[in-house]
PDB file of N, CA and C in Angstrom:
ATOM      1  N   UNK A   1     -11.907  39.285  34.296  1.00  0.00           N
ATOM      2  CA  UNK A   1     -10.806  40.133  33.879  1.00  0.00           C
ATOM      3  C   UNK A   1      -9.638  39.913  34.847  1.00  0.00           C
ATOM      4  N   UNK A   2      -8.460  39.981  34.410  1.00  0.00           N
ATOM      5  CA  UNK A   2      -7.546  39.837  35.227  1.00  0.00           C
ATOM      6  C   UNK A   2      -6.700  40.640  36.075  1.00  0.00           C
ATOM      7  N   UNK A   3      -5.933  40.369  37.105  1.00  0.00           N
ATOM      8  CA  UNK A   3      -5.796  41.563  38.040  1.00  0.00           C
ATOM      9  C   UNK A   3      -4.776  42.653  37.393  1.00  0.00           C
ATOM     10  N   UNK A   4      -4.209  42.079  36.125  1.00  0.00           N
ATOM     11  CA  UNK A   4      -3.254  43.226  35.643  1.00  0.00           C
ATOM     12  C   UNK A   4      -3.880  44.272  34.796  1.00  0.00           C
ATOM     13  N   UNK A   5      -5.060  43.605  34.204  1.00  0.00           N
ATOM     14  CA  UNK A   5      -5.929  44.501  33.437  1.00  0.00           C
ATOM     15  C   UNK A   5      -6.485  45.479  33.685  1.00  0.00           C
ATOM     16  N   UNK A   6      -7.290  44.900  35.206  1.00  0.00           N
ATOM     17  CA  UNK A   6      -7.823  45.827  36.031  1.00  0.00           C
ATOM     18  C   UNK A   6      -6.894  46.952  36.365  1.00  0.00           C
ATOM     19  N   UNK A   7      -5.603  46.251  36.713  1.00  0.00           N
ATOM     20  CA  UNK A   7      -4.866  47.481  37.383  1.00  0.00           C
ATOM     21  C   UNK A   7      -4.465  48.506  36.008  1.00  0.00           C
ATOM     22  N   UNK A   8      -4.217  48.270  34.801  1.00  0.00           N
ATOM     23  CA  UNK A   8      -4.072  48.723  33.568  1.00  0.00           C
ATOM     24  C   UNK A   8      -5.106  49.835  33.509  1.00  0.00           C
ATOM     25  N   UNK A   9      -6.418  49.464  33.485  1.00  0.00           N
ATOM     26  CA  UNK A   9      -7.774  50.034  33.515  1.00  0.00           C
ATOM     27  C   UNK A   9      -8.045  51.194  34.192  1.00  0.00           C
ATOM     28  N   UNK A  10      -7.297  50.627  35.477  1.00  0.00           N
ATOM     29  CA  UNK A  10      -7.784  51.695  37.043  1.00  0.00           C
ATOM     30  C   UNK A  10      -6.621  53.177  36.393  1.00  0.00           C
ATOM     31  N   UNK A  11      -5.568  52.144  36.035  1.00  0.00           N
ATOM     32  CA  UNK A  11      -4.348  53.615  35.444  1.00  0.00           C
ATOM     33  C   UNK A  11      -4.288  54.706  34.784  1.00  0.00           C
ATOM     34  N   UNK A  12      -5.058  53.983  33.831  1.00  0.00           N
ATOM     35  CA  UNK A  12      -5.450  54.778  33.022  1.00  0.00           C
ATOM     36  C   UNK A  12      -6.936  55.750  33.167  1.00  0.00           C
ATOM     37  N   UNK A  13      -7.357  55.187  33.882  1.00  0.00           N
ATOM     38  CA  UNK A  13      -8.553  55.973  34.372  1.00  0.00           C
ATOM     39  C   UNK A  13      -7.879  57.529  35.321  1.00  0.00           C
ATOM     40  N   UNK A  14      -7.247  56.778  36.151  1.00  0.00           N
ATOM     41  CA  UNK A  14      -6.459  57.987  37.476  1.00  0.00           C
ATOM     42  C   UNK A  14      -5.432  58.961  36.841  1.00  0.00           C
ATOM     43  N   UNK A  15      -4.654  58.193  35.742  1.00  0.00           N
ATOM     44  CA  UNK A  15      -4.062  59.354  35.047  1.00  0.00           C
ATOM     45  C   UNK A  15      -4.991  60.219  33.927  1.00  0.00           C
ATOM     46  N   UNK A  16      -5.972  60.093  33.336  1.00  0.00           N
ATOM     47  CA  UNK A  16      -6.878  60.729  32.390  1.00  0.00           C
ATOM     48  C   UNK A  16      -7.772  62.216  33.456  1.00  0.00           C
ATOM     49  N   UNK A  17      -7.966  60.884  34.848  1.00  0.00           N
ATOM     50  CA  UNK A  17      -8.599  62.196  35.670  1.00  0.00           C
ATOM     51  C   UNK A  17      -7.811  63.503  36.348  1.00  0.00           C
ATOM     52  N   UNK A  18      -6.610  62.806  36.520  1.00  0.00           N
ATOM     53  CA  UNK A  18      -5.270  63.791  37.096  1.00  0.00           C
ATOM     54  C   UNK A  18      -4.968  64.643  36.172  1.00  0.00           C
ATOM     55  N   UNK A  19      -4.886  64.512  34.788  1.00  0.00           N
ATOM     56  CA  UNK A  19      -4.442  64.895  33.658  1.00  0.00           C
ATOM     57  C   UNK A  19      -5.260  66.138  33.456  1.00  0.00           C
ATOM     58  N   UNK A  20      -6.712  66.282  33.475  1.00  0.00           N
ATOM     59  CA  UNK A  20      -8.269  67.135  33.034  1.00  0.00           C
ATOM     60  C   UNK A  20      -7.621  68.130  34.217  1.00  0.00           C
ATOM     61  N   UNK A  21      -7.347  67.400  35.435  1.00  0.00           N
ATOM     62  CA  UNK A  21      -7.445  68.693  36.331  1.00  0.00           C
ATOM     63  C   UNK A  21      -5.908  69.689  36.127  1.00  0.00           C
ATOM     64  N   UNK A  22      -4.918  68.971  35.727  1.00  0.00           N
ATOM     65  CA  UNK A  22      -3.632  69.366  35.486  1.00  0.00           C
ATOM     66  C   UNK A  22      -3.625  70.599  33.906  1.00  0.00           C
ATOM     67  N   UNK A  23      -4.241  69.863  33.256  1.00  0.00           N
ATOM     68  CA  UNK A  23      -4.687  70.385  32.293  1.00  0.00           C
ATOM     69  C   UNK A  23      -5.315  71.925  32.613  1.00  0.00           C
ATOM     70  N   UNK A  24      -6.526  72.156  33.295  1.00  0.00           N
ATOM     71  CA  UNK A  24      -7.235  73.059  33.919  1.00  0.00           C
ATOM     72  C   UNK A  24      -6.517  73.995  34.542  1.00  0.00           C
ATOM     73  N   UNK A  25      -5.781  73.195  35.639  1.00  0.00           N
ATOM     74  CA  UNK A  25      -5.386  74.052  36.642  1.00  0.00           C
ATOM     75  C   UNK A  25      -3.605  74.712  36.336  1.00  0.00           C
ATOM     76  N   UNK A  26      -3.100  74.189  35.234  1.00  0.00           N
ATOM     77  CA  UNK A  26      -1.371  74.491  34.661  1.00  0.00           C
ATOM     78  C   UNK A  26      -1.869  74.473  33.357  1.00  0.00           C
ATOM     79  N   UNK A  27      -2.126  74.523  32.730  1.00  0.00           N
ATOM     80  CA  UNK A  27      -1.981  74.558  30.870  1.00  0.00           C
ATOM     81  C   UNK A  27      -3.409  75.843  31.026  1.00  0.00           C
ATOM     82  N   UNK A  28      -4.260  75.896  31.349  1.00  0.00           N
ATOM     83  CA  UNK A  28      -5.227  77.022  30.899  1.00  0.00           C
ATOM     84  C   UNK A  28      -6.592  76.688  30.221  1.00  0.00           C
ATOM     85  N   UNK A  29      -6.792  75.288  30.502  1.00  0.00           N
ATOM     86  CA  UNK A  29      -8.206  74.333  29.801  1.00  0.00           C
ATOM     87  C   UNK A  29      -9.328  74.860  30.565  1.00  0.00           C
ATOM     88  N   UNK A  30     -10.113  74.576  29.694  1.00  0.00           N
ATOM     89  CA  UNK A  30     -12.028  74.959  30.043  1.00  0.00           C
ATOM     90  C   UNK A  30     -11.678  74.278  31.751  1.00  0.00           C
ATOM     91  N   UNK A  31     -12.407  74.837  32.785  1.00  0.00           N
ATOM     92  CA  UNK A  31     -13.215  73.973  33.264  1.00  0.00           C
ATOM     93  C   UNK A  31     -14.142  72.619  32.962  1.00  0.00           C
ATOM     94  N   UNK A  32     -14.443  72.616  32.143  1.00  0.00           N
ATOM     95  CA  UNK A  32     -15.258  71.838  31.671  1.00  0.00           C
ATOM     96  C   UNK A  32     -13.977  70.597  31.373  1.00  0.00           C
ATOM     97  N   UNK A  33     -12.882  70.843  31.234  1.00  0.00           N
ATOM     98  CA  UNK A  33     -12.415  69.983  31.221  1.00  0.00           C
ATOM     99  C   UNK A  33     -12.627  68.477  32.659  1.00  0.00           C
ATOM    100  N   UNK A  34     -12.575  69.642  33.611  1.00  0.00           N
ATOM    101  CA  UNK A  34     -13.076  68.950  35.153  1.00  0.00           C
ATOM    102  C   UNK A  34     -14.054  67.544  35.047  1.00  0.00           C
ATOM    103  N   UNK A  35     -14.966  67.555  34.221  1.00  0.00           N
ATOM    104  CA  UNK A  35     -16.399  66.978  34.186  1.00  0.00           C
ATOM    105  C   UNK A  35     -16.147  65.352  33.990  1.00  0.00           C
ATOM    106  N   UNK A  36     -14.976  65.108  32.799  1.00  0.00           N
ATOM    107  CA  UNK A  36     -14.766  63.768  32.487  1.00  0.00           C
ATOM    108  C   UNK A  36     -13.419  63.263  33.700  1.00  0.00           C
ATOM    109  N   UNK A  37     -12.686  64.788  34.257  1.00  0.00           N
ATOM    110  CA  UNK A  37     -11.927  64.192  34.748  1.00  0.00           C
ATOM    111  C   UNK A  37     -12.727  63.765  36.190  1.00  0.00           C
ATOM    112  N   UNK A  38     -13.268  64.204  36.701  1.00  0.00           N
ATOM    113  CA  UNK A  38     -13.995  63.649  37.828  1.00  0.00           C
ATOM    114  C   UNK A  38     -14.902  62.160  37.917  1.00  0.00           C
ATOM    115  N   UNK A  39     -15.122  62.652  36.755  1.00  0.00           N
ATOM    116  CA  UNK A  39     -15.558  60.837  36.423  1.00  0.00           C
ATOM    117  C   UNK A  39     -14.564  59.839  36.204  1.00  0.00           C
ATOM    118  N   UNK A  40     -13.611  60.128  35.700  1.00  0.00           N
ATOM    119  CA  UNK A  40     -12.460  58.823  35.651  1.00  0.00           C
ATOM    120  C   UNK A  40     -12.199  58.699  36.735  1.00  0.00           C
ATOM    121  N   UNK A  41     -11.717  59.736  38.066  1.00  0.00           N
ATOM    122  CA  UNK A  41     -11.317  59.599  39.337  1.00  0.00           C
ATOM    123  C   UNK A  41     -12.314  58.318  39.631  1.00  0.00           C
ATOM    124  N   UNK A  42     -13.981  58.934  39.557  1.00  0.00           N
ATOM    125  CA  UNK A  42     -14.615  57.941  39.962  1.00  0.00           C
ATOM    126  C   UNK A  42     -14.524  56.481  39.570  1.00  0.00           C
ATOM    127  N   UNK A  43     -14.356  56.110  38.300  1.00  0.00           N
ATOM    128  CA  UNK A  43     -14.033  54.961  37.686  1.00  0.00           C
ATOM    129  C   UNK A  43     -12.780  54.300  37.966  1.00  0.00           C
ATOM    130  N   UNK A  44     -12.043  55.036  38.334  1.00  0.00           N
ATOM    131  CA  UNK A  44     -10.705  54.904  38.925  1.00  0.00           C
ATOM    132  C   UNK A  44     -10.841  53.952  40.533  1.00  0.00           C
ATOM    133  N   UNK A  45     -11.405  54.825  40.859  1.00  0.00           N
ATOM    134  CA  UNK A  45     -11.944  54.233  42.672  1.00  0.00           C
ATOM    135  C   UNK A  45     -12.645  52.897  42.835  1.00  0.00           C
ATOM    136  N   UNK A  46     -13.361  53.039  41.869  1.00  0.00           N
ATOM    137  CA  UNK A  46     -14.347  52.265  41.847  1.00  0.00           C
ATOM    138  C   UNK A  46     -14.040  50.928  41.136  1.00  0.00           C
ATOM    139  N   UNK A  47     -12.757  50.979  40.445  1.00  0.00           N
ATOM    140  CA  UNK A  47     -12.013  49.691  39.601  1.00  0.00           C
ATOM    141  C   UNK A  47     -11.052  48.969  41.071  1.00  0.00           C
ATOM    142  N   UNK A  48     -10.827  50.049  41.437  1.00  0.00           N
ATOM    143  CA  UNK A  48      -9.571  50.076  43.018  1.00  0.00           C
ATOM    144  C   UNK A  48     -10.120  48.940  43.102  1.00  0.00           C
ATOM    145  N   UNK A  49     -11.540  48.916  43.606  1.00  0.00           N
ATOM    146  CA  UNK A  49     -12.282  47.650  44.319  1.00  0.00           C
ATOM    147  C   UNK A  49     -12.099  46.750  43.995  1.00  0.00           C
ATOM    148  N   UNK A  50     -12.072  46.248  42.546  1.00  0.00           N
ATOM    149  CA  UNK A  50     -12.662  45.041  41.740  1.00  0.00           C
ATOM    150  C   UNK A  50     -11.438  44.608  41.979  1.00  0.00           C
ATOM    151  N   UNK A  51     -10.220  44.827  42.637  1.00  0.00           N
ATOM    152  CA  UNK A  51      -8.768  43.725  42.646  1.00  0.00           C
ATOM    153  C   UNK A  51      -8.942  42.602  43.688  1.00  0.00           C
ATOM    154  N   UNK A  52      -8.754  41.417  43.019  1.00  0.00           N
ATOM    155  CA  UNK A  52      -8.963  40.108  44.522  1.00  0.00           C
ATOM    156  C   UNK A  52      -7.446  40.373  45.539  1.00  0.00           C
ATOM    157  N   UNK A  53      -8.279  41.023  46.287  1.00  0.00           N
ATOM    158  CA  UNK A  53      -7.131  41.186  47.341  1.00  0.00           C
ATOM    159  C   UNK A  53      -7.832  41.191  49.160  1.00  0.00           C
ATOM    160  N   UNK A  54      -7.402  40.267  49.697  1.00  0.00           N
ATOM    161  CA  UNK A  54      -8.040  40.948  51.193  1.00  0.00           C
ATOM    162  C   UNK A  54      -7.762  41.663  51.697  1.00  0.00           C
ATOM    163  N   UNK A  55      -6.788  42.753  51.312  1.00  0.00           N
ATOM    164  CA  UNK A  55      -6.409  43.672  52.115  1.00  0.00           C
ATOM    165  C   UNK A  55      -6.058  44.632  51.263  1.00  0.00           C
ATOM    166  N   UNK A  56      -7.011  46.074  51.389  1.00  0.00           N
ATOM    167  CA  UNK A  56      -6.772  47.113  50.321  1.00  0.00           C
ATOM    168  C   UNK A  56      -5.478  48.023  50.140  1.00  0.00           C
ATOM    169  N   UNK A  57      -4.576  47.843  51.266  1.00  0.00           N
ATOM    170  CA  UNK A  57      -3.517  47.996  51.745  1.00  0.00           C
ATOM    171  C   UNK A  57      -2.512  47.410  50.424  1.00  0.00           C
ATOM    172  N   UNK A  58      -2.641  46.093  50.487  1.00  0.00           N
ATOM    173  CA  UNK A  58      -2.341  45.359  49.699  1.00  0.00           C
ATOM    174  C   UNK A  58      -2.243  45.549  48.066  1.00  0.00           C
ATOM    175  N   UNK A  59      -4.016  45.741  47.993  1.00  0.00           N
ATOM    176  CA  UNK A  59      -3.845  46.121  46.606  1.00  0.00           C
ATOM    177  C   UNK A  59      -3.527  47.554  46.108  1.00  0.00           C
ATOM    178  N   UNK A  60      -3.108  48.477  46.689  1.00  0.00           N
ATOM    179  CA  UNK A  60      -3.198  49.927  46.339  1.00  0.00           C
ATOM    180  C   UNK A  60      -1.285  49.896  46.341  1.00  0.00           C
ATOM    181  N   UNK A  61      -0.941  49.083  47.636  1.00  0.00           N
ATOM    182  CA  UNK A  61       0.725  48.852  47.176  1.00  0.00           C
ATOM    183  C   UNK A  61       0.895  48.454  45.679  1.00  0.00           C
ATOM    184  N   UNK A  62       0.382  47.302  45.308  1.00  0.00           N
ATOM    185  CA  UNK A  62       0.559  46.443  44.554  1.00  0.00           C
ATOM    186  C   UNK A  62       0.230  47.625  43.084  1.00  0.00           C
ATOM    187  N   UNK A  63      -0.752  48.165  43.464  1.00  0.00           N
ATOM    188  CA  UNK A  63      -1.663  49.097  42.104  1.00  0.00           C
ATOM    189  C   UNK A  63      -0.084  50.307  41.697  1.00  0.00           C
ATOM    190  N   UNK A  64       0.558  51.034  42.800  1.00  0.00           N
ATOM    191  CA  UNK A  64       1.549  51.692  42.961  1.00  0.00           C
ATOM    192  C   UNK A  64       1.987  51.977  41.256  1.00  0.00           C
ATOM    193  N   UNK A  65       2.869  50.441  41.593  1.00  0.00           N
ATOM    194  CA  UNK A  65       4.133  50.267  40.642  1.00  0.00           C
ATOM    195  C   UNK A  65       3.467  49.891  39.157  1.00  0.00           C
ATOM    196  N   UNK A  66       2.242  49.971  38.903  1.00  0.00           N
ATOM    197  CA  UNK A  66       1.537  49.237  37.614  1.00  0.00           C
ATOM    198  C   UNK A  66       1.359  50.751  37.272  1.00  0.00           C
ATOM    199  N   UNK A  67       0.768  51.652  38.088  1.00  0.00           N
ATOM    200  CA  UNK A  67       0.390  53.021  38.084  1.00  0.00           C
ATOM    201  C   UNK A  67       1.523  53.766  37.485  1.00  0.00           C
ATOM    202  N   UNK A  68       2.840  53.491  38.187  1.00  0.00           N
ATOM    203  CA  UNK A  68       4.178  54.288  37.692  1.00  0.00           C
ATOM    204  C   UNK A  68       4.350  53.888  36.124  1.00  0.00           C
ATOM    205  N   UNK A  69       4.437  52.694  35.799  1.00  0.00           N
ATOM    206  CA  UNK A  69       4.405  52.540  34.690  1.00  0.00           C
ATOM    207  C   UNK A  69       3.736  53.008  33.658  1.00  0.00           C
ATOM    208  N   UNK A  70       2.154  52.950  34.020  1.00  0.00           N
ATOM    209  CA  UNK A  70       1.638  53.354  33.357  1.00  0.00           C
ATOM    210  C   UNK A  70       1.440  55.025  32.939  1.00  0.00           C
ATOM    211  N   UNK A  71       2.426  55.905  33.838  1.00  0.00           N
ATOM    212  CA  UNK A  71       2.489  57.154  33.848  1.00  0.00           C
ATOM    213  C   UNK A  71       3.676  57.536  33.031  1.00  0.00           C
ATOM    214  N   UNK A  72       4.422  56.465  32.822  1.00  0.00           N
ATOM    215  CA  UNK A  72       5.461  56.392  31.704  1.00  0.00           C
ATOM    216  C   UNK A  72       5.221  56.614  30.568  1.00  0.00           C
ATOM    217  N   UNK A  73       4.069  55.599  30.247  1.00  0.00           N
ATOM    218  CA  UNK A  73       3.829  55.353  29.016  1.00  0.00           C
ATOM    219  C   UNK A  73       2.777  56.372  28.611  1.00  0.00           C
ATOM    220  N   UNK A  74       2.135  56.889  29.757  1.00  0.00           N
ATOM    221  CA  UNK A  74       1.150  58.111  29.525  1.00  0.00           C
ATOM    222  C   UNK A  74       2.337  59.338  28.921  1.00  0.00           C
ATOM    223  N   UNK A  75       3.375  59.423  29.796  1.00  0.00           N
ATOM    224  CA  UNK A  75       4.687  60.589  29.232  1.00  0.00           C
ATOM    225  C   UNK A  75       4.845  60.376  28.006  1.00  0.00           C
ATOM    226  N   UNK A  76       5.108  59.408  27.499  1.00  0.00           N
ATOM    227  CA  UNK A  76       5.819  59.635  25.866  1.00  0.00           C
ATOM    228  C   UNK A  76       3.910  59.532  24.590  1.00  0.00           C
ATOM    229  N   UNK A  77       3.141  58.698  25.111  1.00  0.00           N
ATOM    230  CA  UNK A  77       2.397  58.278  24.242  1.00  0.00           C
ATOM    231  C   UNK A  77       1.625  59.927  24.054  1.00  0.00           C
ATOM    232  N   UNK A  78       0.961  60.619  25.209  1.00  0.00           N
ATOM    233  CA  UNK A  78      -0.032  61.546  25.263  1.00  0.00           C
ATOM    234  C   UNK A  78       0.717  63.216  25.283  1.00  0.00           C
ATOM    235  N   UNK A  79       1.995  62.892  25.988  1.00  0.00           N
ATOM    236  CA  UNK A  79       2.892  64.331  26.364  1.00  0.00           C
ATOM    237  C   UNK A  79       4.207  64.581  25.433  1.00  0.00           C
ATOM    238  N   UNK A  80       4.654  63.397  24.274  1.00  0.00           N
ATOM    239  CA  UNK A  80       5.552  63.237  23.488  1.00  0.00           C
ATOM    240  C   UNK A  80       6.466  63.486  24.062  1.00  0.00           C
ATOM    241  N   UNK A  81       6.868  63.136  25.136  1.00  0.00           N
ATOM    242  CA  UNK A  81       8.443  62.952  25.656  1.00  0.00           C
ATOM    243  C   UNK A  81       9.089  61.812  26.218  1.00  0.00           C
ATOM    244  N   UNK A  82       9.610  61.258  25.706  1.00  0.00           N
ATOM    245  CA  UNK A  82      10.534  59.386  26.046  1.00  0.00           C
ATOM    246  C   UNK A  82      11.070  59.370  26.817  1.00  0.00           C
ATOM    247  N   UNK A  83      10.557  58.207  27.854  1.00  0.00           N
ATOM    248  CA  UNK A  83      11.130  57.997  28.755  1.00  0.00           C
ATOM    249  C   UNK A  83      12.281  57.685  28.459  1.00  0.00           C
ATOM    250  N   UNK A  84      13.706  58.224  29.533  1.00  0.00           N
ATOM    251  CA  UNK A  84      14.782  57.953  29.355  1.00  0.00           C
ATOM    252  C   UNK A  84      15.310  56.404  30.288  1.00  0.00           C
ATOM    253  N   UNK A  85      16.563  55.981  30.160  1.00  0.00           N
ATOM    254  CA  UNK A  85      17.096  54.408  30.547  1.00  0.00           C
ATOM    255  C   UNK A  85      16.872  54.624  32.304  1.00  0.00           C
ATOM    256  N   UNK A  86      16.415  56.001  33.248  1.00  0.00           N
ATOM    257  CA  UNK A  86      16.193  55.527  34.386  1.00  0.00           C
ATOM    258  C   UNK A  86      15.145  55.266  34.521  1.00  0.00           C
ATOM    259  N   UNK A  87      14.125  56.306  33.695  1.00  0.00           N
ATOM    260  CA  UNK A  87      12.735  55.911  33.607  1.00  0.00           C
ATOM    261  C   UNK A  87      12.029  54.643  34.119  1.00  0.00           C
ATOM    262  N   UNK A  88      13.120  53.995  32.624  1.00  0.00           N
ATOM    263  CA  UNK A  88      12.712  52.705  32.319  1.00  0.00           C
ATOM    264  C   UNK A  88      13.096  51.618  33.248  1.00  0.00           C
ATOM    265  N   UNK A  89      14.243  51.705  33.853  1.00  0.00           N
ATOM    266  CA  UNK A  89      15.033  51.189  35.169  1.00  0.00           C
ATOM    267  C   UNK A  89      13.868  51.218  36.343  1.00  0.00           C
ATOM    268  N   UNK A  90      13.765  52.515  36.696  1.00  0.00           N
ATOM    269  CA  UNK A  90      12.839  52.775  37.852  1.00  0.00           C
ATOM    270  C   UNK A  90      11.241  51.850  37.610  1.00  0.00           C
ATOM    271  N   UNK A  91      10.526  51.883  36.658  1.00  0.00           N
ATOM    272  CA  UNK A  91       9.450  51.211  36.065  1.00  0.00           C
ATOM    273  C   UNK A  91       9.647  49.767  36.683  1.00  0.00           C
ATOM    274  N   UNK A  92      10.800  49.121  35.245  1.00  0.00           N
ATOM    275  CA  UNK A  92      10.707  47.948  35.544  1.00  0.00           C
ATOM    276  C   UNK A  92      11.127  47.198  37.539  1.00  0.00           C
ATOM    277  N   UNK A  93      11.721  47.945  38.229  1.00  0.00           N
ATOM    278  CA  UNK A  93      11.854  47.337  39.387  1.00  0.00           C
ATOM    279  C   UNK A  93      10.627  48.258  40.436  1.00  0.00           C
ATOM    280  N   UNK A  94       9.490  48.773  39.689  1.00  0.00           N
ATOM    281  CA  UNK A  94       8.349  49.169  40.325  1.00  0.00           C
ATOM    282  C   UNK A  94       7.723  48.197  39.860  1.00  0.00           C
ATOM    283  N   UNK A  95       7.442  47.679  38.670  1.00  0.00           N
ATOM    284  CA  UNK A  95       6.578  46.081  38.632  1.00  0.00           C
ATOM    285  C   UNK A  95       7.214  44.933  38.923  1.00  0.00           C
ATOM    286  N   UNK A  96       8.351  45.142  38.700  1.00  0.00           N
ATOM    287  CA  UNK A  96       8.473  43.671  39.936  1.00  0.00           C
ATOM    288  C   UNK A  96       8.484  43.778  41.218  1.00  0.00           C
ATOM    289  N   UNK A  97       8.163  44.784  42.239  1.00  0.00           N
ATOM    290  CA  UNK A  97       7.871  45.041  43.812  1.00  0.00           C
ATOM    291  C   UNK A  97       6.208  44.517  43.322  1.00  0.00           C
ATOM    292  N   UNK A  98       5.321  45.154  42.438  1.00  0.00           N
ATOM    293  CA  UNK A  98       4.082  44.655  42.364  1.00  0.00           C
ATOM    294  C   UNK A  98       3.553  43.732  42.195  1.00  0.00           C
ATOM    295  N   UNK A  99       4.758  43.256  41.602  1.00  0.00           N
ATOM    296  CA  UNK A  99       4.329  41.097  41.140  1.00  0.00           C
ATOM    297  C   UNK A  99       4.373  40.397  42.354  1.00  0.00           C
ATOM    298  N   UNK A 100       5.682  40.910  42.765  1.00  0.00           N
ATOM    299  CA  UNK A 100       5.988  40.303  44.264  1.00  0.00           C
ATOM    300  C   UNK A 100       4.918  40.713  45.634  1.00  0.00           C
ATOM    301  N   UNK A 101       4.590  41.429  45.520  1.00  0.00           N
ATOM    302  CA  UNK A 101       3.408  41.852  46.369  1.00  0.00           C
ATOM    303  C   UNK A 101       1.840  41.369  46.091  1.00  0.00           C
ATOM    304  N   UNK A 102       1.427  41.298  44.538  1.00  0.00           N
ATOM    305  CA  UNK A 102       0.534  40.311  44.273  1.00  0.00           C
ATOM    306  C   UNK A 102       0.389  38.836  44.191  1.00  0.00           C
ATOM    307  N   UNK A 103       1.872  38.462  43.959  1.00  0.00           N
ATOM    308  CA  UNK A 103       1.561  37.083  43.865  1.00  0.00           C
ATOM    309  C   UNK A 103       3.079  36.171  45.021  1.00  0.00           C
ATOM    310  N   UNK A 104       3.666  36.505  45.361  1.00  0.00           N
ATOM    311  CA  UNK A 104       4.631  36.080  46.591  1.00  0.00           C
ATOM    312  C   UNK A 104       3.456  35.440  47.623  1.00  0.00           C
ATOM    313  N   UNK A 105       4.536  34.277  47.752  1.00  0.00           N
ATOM    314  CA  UNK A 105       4.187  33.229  48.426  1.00  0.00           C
ATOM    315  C   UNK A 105       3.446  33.716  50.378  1.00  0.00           C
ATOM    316  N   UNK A 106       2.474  33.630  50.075  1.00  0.00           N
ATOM    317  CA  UNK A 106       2.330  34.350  51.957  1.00  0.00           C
ATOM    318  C   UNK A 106       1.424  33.009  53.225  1.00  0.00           C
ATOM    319  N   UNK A 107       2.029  33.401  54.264  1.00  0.00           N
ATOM    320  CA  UNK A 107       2.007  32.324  54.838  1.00  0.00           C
ATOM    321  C   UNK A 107       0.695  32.940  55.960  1.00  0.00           C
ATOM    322  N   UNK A 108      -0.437  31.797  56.587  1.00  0.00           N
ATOM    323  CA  UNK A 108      -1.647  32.772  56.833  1.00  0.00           C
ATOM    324  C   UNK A 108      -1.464  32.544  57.821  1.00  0.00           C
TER     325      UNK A 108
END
């Protein structure tokens, strides 16, 4: 799988688990909502790993700006509200700091 997928994967995992507890703890949801969100956290963490990176530093920068995005698209797709032109501004120059941080030329 590839490292954007993963990071796609991990996003959506961390926002689903953030979401259960947000849900719970501001909107008025079961507890029980808690149960799946604690497990995505976990799936979340546990995807963290699977990025080829030697330095977790590295990949959690890099995860950042894939994450912002993907909290975008969590806003309009799951919360029905569209991102507006800074949104989208702010996004796109959060994945290109992440491209550049995953794949920029580094000298050992």
């Amino acid at each position: 799988m590839t490292t954007i997928a993963i990071f796609t994967i991990t996003a959506l995992c961390e926002i689903a688990g953030c979401f259960a507890f947000w849900a719970w703890a501001r909107q008025g949801a079961s507890a029980l909502w808690l149960v799946p969100g604690v497990a995505s956290l976990i799936a979340f963490a546990w995807l963290l790993t699977r990025i080829d990176s030697d330095f977790a530093g590295r990949a959690y920068a890099a995860y950042g700006g894939i994450y912002i995005v993907a909290s975008l698209v969590w806003l309009w797709a799951f919360e029905g509200t569209r991102p507006d032109r800074w949104d989208v501004a702010g996004g796109a120059v959060c994945v290109l700091g992440a491209l550049l941080i995953l794949y920029g030329p580094r000298s050992v």
